[in-house]
PDB file of N, CA and C in Angstrom:
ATOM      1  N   UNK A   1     134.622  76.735  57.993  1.00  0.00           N
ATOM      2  CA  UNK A   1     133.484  77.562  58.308  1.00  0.00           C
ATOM      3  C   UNK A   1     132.247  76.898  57.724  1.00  0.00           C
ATOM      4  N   UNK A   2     131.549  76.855  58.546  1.00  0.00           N
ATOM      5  CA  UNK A   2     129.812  76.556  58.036  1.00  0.00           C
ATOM      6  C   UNK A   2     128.955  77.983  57.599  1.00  0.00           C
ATOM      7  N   UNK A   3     128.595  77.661  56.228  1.00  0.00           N
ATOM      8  CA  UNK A   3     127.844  78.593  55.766  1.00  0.00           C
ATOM      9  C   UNK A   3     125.822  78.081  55.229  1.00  0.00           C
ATOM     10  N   UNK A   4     125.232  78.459  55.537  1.00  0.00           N
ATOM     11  CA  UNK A   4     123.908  78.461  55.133  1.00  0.00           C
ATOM     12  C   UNK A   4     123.600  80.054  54.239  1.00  0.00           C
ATOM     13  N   UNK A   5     123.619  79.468  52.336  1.00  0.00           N
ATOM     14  CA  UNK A   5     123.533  80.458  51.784  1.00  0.00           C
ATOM     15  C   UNK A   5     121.940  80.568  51.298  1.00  0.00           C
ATOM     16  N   UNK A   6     121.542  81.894  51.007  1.00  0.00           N
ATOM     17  CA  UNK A   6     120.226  82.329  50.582  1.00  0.00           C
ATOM     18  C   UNK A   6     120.246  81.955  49.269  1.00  0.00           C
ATOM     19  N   UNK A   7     118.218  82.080  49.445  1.00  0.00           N
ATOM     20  CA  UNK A   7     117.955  81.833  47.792  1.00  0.00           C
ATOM     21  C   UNK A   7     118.564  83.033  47.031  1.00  0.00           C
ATOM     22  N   UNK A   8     118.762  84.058  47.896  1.00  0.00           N
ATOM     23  CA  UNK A   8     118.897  84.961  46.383  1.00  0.00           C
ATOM     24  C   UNK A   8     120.659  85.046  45.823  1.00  0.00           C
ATOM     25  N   UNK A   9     121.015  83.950  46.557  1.00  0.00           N
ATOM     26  CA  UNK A   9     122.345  83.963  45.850  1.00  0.00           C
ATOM     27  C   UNK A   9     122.838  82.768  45.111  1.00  0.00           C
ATOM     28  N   UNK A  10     123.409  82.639  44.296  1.00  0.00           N
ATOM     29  CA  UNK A  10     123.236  81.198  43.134  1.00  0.00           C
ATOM     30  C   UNK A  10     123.682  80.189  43.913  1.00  0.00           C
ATOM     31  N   UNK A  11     123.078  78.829  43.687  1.00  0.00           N
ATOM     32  CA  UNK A  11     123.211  77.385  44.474  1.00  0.00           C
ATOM     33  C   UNK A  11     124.771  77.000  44.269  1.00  0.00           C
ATOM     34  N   UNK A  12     125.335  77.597  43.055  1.00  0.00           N
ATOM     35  CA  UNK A  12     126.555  77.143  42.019  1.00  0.00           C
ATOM     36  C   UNK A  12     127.916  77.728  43.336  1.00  0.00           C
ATOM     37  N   UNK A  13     127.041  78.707  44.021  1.00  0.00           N
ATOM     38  CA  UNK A  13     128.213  79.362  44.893  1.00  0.00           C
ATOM     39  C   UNK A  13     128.682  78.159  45.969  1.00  0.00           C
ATOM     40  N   UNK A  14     127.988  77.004  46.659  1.00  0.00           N
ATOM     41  CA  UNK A  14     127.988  76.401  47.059  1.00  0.00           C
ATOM     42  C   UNK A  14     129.116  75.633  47.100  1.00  0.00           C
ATOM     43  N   UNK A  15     129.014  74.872  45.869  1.00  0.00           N
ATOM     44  CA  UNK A  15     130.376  73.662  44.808  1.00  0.00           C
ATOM     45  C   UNK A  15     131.949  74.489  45.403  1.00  0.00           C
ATOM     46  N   UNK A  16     131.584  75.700  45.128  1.00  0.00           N
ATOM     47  CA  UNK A  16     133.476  77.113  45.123  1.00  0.00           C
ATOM     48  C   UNK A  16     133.294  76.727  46.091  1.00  0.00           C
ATOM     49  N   UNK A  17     132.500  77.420  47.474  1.00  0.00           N
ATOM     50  CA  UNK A  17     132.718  76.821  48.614  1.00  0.00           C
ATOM     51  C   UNK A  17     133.260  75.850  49.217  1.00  0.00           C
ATOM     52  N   UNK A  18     132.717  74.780  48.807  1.00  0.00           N
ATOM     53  CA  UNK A  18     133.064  73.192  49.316  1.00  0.00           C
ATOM     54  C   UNK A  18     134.808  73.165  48.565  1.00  0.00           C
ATOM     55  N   UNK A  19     134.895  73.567  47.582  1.00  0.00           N
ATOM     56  CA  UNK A  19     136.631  73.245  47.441  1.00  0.00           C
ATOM     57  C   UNK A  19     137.765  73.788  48.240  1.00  0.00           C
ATOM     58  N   UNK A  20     137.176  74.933  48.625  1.00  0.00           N
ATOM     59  CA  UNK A  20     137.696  75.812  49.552  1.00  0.00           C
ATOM     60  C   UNK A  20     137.794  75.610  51.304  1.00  0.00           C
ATOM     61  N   UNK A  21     137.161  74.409  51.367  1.00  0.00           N
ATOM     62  CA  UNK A  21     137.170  73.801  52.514  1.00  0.00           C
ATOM     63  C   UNK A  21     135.784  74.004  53.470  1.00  0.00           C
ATOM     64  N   UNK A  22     135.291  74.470  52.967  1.00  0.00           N
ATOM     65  CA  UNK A  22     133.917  75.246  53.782  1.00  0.00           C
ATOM     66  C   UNK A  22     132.829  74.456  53.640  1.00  0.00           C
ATOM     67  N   UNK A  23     132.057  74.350  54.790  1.00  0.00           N
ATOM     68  CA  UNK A  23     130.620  72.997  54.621  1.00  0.00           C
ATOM     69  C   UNK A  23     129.400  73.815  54.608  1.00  0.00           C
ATOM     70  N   UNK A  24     128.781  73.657  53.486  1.00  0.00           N
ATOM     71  CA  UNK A  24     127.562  74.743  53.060  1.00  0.00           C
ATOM     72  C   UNK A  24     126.370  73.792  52.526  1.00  0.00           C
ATOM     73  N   UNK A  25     125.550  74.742  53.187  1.00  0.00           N
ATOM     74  CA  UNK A  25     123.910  74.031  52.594  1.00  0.00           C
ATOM     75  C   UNK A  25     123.168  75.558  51.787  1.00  0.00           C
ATOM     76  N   UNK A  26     122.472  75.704  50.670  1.00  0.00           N
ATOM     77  CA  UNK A  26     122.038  76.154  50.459  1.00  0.00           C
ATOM     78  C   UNK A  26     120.641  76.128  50.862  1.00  0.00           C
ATOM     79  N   UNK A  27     119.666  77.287  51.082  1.00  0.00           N
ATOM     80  CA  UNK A  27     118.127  76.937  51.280  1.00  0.00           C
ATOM     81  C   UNK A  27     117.291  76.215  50.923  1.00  0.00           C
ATOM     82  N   UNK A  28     117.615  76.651  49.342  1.00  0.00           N
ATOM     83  CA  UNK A  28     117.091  76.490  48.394  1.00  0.00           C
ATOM     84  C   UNK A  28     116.843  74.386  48.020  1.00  0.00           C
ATOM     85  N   UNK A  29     117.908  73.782  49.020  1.00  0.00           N
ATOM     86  CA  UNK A  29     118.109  72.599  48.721  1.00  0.00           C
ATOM     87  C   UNK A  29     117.806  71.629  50.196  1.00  0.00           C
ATOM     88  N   UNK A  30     117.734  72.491  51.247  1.00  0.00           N
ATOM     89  CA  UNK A  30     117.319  72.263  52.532  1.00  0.00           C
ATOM     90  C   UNK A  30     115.287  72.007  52.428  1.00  0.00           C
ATOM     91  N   UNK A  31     114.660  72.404  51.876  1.00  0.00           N
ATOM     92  CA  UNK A  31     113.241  72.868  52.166  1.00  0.00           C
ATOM     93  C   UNK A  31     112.817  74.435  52.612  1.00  0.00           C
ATOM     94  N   UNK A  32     114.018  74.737  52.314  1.00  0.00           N
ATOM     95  CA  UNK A  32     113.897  76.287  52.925  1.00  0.00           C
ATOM     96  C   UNK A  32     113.676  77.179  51.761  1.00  0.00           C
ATOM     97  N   UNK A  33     113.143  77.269  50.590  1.00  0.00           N
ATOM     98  CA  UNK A  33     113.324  78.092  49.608  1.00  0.00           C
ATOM     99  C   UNK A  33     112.660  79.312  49.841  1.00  0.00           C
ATOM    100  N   UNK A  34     111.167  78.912  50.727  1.00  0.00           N
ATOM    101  CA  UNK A  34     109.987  79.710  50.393  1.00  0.00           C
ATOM    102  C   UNK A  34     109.743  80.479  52.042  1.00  0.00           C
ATOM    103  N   UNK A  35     110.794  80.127  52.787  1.00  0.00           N
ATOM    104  CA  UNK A  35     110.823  80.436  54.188  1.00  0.00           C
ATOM    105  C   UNK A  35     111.486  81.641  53.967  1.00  0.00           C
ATOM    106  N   UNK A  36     110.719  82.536  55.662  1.00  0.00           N
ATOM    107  CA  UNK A  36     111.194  84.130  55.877  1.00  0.00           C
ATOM    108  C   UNK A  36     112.479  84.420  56.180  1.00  0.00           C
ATOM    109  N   UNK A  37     113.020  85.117  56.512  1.00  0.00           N
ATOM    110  CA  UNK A  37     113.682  85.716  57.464  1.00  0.00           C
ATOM    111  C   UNK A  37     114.379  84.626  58.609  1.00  0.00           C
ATOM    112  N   UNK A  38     113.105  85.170  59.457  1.00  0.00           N
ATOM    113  CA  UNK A  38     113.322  84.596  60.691  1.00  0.00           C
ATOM    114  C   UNK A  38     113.632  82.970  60.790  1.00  0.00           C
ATOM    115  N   UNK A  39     113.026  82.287  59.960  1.00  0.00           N
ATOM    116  CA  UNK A  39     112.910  80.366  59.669  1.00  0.00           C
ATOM    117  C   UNK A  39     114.371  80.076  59.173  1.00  0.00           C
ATOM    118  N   UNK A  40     115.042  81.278  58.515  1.00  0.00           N
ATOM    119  CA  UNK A  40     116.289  81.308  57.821  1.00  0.00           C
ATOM    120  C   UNK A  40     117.392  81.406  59.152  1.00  0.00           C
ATOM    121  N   UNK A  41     117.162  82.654  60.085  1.00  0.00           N
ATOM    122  CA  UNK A  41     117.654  82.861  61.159  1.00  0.00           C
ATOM    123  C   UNK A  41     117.945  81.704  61.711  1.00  0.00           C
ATOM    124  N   UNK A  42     116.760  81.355  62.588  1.00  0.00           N
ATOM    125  CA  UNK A  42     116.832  80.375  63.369  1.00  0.00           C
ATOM    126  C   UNK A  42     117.689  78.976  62.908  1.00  0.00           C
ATOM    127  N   UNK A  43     117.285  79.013  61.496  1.00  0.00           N
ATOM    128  CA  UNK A  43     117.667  77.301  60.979  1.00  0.00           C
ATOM    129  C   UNK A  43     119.392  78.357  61.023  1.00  0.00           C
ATOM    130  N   UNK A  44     120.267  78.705  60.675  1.00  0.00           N
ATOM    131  CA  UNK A  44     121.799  78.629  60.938  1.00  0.00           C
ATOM    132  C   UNK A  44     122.173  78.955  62.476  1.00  0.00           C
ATOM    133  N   UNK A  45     120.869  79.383  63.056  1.00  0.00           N
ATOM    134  CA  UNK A  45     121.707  79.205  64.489  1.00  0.00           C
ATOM    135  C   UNK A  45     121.516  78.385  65.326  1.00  0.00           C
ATOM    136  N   UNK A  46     120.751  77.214  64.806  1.00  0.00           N
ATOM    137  CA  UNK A  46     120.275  76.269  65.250  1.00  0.00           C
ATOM    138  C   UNK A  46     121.599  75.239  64.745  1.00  0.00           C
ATOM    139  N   UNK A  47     122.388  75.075  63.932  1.00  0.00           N
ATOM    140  CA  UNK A  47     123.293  74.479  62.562  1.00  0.00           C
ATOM    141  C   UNK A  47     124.960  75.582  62.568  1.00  0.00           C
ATOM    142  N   UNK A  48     124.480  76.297  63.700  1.00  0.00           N
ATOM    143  CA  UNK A  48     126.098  77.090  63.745  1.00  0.00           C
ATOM    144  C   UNK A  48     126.626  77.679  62.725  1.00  0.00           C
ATOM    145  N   UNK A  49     125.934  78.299  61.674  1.00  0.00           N
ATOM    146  CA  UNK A  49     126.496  78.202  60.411  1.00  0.00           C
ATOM    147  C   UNK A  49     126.618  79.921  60.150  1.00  0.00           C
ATOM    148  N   UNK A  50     127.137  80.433  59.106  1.00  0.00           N
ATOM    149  CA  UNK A  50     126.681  82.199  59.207  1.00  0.00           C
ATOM    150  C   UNK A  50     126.027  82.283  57.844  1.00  0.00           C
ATOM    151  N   UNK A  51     125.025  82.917  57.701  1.00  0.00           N
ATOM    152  CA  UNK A  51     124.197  83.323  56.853  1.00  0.00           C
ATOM    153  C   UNK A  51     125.012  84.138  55.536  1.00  0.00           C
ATOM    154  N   UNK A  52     125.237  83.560  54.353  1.00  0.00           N
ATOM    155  CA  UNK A  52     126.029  84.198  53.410  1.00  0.00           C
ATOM    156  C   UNK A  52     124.277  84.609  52.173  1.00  0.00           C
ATOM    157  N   UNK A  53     124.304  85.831  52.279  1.00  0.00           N
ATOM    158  CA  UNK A  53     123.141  86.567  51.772  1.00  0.00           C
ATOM    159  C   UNK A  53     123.477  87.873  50.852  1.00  0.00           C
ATOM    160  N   UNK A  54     122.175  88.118  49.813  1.00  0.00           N
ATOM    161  CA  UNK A  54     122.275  89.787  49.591  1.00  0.00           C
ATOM    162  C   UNK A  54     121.225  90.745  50.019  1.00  0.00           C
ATOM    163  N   UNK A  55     120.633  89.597  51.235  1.00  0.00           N
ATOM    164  CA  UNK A  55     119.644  90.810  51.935  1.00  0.00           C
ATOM    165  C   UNK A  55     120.108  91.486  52.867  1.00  0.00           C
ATOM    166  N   UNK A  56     119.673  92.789  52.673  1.00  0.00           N
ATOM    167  CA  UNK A  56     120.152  93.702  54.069  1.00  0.00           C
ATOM    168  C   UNK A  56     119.161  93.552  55.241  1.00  0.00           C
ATOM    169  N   UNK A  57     117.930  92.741  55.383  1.00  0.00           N
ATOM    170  CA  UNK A  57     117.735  93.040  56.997  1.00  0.00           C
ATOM    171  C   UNK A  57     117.859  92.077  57.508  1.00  0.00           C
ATOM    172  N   UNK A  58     119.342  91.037  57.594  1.00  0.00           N
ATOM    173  CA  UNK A  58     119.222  90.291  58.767  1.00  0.00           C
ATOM    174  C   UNK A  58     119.558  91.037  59.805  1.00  0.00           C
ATOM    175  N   UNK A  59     120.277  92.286  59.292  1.00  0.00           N
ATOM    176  CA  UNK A  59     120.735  93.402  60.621  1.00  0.00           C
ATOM    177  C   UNK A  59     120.262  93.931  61.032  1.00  0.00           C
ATOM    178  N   UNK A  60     119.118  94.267  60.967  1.00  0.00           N
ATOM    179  CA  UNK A  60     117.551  94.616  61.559  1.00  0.00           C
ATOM    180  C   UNK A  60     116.894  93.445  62.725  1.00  0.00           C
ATOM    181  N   UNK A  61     117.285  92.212  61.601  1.00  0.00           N
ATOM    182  CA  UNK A  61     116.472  91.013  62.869  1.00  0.00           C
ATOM    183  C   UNK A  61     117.322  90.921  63.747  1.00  0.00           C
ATOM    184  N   UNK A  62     118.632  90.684  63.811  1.00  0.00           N
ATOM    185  CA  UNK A  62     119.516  90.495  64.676  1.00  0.00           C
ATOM    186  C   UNK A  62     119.420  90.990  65.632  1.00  0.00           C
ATOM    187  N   UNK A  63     119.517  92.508  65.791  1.00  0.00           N
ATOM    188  CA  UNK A  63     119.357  93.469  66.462  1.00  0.00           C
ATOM    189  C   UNK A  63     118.153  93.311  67.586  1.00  0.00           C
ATOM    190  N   UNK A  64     116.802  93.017  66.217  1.00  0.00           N
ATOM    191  CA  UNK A  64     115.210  92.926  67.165  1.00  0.00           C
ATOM    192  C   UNK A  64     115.374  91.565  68.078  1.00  0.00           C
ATOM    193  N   UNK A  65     115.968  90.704  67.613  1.00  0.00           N
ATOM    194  CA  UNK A  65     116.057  89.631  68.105  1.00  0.00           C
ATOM    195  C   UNK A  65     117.343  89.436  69.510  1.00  0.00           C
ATOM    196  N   UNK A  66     118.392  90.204  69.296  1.00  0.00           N
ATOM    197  CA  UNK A  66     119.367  90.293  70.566  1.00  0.00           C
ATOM    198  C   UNK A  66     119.691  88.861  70.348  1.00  0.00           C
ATOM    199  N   UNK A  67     119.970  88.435  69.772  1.00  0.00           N
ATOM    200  CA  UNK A  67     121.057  87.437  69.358  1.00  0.00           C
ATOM    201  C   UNK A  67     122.302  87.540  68.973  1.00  0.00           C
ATOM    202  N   UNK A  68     123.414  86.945  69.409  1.00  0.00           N
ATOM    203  CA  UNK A  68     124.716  87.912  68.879  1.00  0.00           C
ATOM    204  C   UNK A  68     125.147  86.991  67.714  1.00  0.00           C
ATOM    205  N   UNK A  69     124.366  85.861  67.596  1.00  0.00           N
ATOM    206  CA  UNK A  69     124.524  84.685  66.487  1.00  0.00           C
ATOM    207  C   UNK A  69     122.935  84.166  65.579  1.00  0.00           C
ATOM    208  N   UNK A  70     123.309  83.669  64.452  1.00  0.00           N
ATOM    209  CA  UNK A  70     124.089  83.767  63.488  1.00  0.00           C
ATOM    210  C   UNK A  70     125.046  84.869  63.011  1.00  0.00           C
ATOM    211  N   UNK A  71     126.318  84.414  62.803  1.00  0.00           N
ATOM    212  CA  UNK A  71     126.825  85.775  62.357  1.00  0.00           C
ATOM    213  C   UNK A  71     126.381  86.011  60.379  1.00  0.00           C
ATOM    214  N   UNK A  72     126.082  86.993  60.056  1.00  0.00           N
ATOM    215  CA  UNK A  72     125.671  87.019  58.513  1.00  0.00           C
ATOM    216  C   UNK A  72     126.789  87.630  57.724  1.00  0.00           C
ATOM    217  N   UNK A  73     127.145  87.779  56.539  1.00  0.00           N
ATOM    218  CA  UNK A  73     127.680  87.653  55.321  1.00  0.00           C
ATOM    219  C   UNK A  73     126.899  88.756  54.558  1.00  0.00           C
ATOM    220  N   UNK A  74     126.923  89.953  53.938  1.00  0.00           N
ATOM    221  CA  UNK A  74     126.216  90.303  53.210  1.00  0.00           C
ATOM    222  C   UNK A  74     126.919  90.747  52.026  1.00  0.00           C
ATOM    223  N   UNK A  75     126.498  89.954  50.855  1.00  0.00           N
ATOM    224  CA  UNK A  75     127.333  90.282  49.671  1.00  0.00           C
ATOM    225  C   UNK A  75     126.622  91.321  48.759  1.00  0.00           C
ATOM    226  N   UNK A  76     127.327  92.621  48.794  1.00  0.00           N
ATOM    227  CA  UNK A  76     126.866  93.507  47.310  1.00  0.00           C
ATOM    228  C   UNK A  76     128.000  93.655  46.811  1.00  0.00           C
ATOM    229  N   UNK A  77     128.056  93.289  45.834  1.00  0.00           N
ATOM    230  CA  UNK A  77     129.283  93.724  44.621  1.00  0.00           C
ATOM    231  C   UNK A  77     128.069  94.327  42.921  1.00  0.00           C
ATOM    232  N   UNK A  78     129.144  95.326  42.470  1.00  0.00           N
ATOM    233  CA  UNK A  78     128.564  95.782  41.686  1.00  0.00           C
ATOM    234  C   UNK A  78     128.137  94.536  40.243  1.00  0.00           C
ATOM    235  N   UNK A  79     129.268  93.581  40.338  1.00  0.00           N
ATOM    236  CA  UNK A  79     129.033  92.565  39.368  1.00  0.00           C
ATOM    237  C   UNK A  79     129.138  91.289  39.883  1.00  0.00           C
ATOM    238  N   UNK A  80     127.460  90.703  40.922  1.00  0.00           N
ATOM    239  CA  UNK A  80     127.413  89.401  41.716  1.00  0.00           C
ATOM    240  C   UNK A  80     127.695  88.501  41.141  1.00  0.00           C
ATOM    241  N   UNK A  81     128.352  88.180  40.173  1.00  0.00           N
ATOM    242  CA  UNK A  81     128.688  86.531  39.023  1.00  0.00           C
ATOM    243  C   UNK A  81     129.013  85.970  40.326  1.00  0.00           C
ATOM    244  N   UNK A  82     129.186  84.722  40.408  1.00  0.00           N
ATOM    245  CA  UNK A  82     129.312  83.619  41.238  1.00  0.00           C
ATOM    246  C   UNK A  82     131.008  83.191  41.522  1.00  0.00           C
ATOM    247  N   UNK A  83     131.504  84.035  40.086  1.00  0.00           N
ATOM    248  CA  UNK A  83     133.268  83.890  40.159  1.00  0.00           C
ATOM    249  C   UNK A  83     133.394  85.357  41.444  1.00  0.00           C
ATOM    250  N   UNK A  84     133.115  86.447  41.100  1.00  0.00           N
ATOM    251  CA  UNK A  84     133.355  87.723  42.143  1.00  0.00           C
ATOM    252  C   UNK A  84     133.025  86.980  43.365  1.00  0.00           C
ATOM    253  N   UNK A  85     131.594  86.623  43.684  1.00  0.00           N
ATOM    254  CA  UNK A  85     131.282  86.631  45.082  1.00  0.00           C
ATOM    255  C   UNK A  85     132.106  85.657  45.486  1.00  0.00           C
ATOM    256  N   UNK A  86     132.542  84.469  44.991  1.00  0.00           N
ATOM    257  CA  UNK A  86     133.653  83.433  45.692  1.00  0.00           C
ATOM    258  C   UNK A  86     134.825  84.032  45.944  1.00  0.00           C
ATOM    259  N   UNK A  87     135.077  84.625  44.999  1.00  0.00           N
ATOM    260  CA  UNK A  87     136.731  85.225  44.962  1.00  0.00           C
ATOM    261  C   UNK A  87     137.074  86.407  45.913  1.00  0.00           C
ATOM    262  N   UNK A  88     136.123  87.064  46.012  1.00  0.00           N
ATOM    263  CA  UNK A  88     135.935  88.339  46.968  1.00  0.00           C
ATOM    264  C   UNK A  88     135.752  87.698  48.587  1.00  0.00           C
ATOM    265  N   UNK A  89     134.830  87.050  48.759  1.00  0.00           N
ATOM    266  CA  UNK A  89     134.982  86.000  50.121  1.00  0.00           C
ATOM    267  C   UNK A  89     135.597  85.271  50.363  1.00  0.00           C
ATOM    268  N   UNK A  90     136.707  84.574  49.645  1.00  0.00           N
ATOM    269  CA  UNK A  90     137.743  83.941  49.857  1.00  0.00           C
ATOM    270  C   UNK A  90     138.707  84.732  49.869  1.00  0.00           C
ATOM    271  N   UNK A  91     138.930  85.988  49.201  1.00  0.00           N
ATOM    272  CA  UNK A  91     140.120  87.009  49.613  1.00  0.00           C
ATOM    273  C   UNK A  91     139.635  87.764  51.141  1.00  0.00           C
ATOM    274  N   UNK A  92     138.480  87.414  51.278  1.00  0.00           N
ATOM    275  CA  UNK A  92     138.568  88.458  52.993  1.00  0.00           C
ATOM    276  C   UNK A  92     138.245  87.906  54.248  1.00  0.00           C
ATOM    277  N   UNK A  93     137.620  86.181  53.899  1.00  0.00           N
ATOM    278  CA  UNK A  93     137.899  85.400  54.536  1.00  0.00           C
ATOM    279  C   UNK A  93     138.705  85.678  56.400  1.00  0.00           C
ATOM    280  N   UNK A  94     140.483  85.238  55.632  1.00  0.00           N
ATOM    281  CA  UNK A  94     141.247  85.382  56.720  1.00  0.00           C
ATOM    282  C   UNK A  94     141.072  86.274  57.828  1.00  0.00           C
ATOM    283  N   UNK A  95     140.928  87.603  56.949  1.00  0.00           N
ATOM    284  CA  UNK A  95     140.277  89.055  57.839  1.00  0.00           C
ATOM    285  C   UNK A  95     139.229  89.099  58.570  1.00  0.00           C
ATOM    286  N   UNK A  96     138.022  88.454  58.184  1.00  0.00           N
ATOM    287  CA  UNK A  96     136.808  88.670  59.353  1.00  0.00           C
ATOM    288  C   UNK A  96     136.385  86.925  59.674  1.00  0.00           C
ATOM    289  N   UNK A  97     137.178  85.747  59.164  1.00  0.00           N
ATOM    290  CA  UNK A  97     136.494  84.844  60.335  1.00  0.00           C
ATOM    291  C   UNK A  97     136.609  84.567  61.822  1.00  0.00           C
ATOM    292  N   UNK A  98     137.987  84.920  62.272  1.00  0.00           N
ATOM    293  CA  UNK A  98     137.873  85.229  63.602  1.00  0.00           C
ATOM    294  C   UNK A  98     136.044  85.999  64.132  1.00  0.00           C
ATOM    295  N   UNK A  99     136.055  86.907  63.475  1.00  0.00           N
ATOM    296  CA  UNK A  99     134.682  87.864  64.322  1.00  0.00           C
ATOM    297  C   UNK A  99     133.384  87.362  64.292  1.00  0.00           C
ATOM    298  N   UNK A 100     133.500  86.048  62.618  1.00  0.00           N
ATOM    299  CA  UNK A 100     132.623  85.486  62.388  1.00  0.00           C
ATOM    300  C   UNK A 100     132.231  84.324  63.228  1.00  0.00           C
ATOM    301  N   UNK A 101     133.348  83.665  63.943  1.00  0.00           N
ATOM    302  CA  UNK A 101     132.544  82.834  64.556  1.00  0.00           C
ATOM    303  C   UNK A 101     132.340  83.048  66.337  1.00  0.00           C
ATOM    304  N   UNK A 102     132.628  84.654  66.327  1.00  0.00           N
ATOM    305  CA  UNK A 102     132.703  84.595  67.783  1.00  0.00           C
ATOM    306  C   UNK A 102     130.723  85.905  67.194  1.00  0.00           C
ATOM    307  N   UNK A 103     130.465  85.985  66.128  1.00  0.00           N
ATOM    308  CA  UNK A 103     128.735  86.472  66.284  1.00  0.00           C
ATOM    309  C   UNK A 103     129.452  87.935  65.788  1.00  0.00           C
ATOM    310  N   UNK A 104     129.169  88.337  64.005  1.00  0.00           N
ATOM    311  CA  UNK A 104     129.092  89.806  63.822  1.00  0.00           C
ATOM    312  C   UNK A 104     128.429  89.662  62.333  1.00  0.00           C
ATOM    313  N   UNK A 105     128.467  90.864  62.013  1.00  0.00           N
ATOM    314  CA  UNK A 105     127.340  90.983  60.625  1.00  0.00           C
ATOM    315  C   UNK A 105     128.740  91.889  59.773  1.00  0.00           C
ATOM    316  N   UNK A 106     128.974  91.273  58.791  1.00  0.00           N
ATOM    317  CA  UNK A 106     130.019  91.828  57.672  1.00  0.00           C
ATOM    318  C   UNK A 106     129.339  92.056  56.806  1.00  0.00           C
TER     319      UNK A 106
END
């Protein structure tokens, strides 16, 4: 799976990723740190990738936008450490990448 993760989630999540087999760019390391929304949008569906975030309105843009892709990722856990959010997306993984790469918002 290709992931393009947000600034607001740690760069460190990246490294777990990549061992796990997964090809990830963070924003933050692209030129994208200081870009909206939409610049975020476009750049993973431009790059096939799904948006792994802890903002809630890409499901707002999605919607305004009628795009059924990027599919997004939205992580809230009560304790975001960088060990939970890997471990929690690698346990549910199996369960929603099918939906993920055919375009849905988890």
């Amino acid at each position: 799976m290709k992931w393009l993760i947000n600034m607001n989630l740690p760069r460190s999540l990246k490294t777990i990723l990549e061992l796990h087999n997964h090809t990830c760019r963070h924003v933050g390391e692209i030129g994208l740190a200081q870009a909206n929304d939409w610049e975020i949008l476009r750049e993973a569906k431009e790059n096939n990738e799904v948006i792994l975030t802890h903002d809630l309105d890409y499901g707002r843009l999605l919607t305004i936008s009628g795009y059924n892709k990027p599919s997004v990722v939205i992580i809230r856990l009560s304790n975001p450490s960088v060990k939970n959010i890997s471990e929690s997306l690698i346990d549910v993984l199996p369960t929603i990448e099918k939906p993920l790469r055919e375009g849905a918002i988890n």
